[in-house]
Every structure is written in structure tokens, then in C-alpha cells.
N, C-alpha and C. Protein backbone atom coordinates (compact mmCIF):
# COMPACT_ATOMS: atom_id res chain seq x y z
N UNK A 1 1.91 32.16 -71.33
CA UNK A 1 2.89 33.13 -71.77
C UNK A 1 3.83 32.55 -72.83
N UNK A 2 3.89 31.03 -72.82
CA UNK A 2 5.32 30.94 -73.64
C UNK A 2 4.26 30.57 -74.69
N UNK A 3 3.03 30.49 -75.13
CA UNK A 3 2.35 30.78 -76.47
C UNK A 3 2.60 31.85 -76.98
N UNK A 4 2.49 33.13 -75.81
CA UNK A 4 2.07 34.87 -76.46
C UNK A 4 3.73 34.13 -76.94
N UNK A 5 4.97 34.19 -76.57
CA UNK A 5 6.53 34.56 -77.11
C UNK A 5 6.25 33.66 -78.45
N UNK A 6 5.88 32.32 -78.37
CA UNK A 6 6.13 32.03 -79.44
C UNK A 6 5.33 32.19 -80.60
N UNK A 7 4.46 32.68 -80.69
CA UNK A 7 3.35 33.72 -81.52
C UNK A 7 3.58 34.88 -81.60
N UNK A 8 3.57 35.62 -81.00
CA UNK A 8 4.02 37.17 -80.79
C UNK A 8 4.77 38.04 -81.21
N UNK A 9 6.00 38.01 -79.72
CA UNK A 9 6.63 38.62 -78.95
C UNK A 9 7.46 38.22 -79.83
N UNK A 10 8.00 37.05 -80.21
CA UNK A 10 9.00 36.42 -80.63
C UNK A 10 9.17 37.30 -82.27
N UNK A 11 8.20 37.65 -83.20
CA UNK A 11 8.40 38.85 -84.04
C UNK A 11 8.60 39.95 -83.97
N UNK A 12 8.13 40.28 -82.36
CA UNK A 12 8.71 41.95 -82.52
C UNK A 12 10.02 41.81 -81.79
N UNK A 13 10.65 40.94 -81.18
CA UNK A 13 12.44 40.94 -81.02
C UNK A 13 12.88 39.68 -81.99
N UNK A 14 12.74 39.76 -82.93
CA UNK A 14 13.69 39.04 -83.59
C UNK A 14 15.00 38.17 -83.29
N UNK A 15 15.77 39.01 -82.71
CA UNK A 15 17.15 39.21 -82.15
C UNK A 15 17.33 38.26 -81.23
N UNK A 16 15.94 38.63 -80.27
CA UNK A 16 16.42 37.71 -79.05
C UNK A 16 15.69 36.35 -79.20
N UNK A 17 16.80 35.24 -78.53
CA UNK A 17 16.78 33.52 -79.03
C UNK A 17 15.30 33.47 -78.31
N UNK A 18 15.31 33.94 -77.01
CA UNK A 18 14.29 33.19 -75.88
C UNK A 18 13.38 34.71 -75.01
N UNK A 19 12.88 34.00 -74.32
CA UNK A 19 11.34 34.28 -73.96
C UNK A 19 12.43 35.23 -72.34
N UNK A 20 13.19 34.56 -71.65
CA UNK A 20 14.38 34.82 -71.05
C UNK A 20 15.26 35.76 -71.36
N UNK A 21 16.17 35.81 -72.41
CA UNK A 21 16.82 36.93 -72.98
C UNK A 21 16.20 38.30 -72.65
N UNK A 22 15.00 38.36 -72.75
CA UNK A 22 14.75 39.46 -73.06
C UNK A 22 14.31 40.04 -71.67
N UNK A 23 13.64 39.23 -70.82
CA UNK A 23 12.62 39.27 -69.58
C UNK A 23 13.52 39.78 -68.48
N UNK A 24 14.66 39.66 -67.82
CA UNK A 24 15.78 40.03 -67.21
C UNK A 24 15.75 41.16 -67.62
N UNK A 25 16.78 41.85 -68.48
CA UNK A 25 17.26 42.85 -68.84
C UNK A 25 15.83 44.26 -68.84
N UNK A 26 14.54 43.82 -69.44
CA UNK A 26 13.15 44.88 -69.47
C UNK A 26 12.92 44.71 -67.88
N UNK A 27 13.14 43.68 -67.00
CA UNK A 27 13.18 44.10 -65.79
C UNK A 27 13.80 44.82 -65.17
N UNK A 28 14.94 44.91 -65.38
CA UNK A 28 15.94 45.90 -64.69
C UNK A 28 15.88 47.47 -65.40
N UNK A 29 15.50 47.73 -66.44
CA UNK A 29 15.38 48.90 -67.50
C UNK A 29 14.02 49.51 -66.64
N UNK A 30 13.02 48.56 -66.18
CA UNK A 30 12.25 49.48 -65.70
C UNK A 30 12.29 49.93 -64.63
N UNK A 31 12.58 49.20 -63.49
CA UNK A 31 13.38 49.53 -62.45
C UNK A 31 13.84 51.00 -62.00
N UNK A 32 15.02 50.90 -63.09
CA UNK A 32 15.93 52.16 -63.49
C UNK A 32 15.06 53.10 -63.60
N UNK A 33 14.11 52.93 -64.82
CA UNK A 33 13.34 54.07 -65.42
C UNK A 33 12.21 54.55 -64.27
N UNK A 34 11.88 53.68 -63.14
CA UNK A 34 11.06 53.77 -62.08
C UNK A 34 12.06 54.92 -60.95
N UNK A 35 13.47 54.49 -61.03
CA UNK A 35 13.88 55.60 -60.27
C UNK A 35 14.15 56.71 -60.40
N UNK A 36 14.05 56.89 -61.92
CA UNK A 36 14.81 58.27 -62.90
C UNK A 36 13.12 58.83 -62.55
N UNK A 37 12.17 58.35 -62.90
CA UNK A 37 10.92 59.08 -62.81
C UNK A 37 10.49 59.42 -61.37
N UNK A 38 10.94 59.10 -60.42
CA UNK A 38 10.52 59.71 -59.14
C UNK A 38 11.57 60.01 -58.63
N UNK A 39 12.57 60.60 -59.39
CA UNK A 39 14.10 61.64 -59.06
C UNK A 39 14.89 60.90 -58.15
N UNK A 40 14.75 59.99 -58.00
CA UNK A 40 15.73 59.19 -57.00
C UNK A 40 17.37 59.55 -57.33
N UNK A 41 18.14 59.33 -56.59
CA UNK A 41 19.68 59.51 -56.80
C UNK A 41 20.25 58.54 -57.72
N UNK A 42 20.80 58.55 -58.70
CA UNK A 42 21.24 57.74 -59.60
C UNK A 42 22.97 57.56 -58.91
N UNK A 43 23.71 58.04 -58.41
CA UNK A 43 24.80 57.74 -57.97
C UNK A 43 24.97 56.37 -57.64
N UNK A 44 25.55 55.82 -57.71
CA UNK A 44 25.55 54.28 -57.61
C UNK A 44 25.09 53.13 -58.44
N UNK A 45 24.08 53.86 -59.16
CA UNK A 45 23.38 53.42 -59.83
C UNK A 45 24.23 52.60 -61.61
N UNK A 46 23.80 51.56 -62.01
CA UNK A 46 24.88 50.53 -62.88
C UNK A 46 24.26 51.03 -64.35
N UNK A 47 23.88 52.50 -64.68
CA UNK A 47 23.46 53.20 -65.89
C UNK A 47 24.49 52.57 -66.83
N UNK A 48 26.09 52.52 -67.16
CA UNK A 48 26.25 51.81 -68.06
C UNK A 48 25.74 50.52 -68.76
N UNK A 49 25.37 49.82 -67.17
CA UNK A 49 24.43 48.37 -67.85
C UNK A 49 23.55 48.70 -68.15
N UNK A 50 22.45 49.59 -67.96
CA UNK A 50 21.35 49.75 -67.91
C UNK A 50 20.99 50.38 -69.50
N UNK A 51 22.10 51.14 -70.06
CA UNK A 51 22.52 52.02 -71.12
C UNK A 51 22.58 50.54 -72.45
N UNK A 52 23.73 49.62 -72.35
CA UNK A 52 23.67 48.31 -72.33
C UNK A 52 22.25 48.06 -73.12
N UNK A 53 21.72 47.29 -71.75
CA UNK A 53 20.41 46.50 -72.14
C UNK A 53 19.44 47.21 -72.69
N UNK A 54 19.46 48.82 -72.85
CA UNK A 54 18.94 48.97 -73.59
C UNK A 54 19.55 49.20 -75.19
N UNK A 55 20.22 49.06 -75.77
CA UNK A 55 21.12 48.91 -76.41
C UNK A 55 20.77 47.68 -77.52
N UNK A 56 20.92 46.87 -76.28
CA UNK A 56 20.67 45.45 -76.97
C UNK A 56 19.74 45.34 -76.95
N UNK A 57 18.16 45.85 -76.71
CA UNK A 57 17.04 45.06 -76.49
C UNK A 57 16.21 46.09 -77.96
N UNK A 58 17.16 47.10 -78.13
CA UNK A 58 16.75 48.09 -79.43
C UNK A 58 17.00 47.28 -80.98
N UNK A 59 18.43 46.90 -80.71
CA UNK A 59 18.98 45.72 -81.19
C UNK A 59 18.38 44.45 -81.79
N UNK A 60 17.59 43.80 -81.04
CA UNK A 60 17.00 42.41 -81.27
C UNK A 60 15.69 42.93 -81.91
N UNK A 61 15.46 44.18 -81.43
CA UNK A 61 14.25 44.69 -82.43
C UNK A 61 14.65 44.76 -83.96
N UNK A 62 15.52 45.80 -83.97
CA UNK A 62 16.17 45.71 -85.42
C UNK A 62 17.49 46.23 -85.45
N UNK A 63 18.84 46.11 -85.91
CA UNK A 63 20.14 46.27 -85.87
C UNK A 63 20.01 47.97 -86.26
N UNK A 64 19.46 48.38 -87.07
CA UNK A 64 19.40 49.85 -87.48
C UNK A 64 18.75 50.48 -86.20
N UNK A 65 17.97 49.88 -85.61
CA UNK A 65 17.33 50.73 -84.28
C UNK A 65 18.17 51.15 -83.55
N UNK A 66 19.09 50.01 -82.83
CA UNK A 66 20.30 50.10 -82.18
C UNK A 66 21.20 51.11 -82.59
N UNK A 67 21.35 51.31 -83.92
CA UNK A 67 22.51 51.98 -84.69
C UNK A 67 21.90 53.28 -84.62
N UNK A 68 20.50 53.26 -84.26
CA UNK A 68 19.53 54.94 -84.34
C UNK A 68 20.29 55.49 -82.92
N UNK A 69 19.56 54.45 -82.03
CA UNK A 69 19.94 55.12 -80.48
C UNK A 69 21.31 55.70 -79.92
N UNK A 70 21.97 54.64 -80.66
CA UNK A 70 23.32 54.58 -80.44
C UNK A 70 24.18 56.27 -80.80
N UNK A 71 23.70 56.33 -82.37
CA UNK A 71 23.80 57.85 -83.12
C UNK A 71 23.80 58.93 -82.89
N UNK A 72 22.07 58.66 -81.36
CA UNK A 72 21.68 59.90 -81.38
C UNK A 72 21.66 60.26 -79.72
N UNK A 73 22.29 59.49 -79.05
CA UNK A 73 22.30 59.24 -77.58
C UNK A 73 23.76 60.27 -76.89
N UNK A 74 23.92 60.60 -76.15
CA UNK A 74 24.82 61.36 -75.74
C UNK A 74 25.44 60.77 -74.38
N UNK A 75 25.12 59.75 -73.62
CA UNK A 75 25.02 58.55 -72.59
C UNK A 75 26.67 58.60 -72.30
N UNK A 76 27.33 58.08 -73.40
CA UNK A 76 28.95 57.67 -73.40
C UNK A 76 29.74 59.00 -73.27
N UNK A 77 29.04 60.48 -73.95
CA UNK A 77 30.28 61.55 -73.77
C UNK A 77 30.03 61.98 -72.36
N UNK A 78 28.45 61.88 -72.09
CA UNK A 78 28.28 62.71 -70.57
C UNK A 78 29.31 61.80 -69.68
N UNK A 79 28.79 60.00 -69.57
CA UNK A 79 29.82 59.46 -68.55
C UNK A 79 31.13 59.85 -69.48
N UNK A 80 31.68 59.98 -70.33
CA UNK A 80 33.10 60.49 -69.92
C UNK A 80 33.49 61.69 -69.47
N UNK A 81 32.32 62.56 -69.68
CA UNK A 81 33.19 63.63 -68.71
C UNK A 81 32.84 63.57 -67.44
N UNK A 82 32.41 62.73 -66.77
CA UNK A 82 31.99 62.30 -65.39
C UNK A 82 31.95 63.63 -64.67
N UNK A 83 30.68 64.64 -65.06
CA UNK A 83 29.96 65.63 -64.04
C UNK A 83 29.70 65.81 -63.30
């Protein structure tokens, strides 16, 4: 594996330093995305981090990606009007 990052992986995130950086955070994103897809209760649930790492992991791809999601995401007005 740390061939595929340093051949690879390591061009399509730019951003991120290590093989680590990135491996954490796509763990927990899927997780999330594992509970949103079988309707589980999100209450409790740490969606700002999760909002976050994906954020940053759009980010290390390319700074304009980030600046796409960021643009076009609605994440920050829904949690402020806390529904």
C-alpha cells in the first residue's frame, strides 16, 4: 500500500502530506455516509466534522474543489437554523 500512495494516490490528493492524513478522516466519511444510506438517525451524530473532512479531503484534491462544495452546499444555513 505505501507503494500504491507513493505512486498514485499521492497525485490525486495533492494536499494531503501522508498516506494517514487522508485514511482517518475517508474512514469516518464513510461510516457517516453508511448511516445516511440506511436512514439511520443522524441526531447525535458529529455532521459538522463529518461536513469538515469532507471539506478538506475536496481540498487536498484541489483548493477550487473545496471552494466548489463549499459554494454550492447548504450544510452551514440548514445547521443554523437547527430544524
Amino acid at each position: 500500500m505505501k507503494r500504491f500512495w507513493r505512486h498514485r494516490l499521492r497525485n490525486a490528493f495533492p494536499g494531503a502530506a501522508m498516506k494517514k492524513d487522508l485514511s482517518e478522516p475517508m474512514k469516518l466519511i464513510q461510516r457517516f455516509r453508511n448511516r445516511i444510506a440506511h436512514h439511520d438517525c443522524l441526531l447525535g451524530q458529529p455532521v459538522v466534522e463529518r461536513y469538515a473532512d469532507m471539506r478538506r479531503i475536496a481540498g487536498w484534491v484541489d483548493p477550487a474543489a473545496e471552494a466548489w462544495l463549499t459554494s454550492r452546499s447548504q450544510i452551514d444555513e440548514l445547521l443554523a437554523a437547527k430544524p
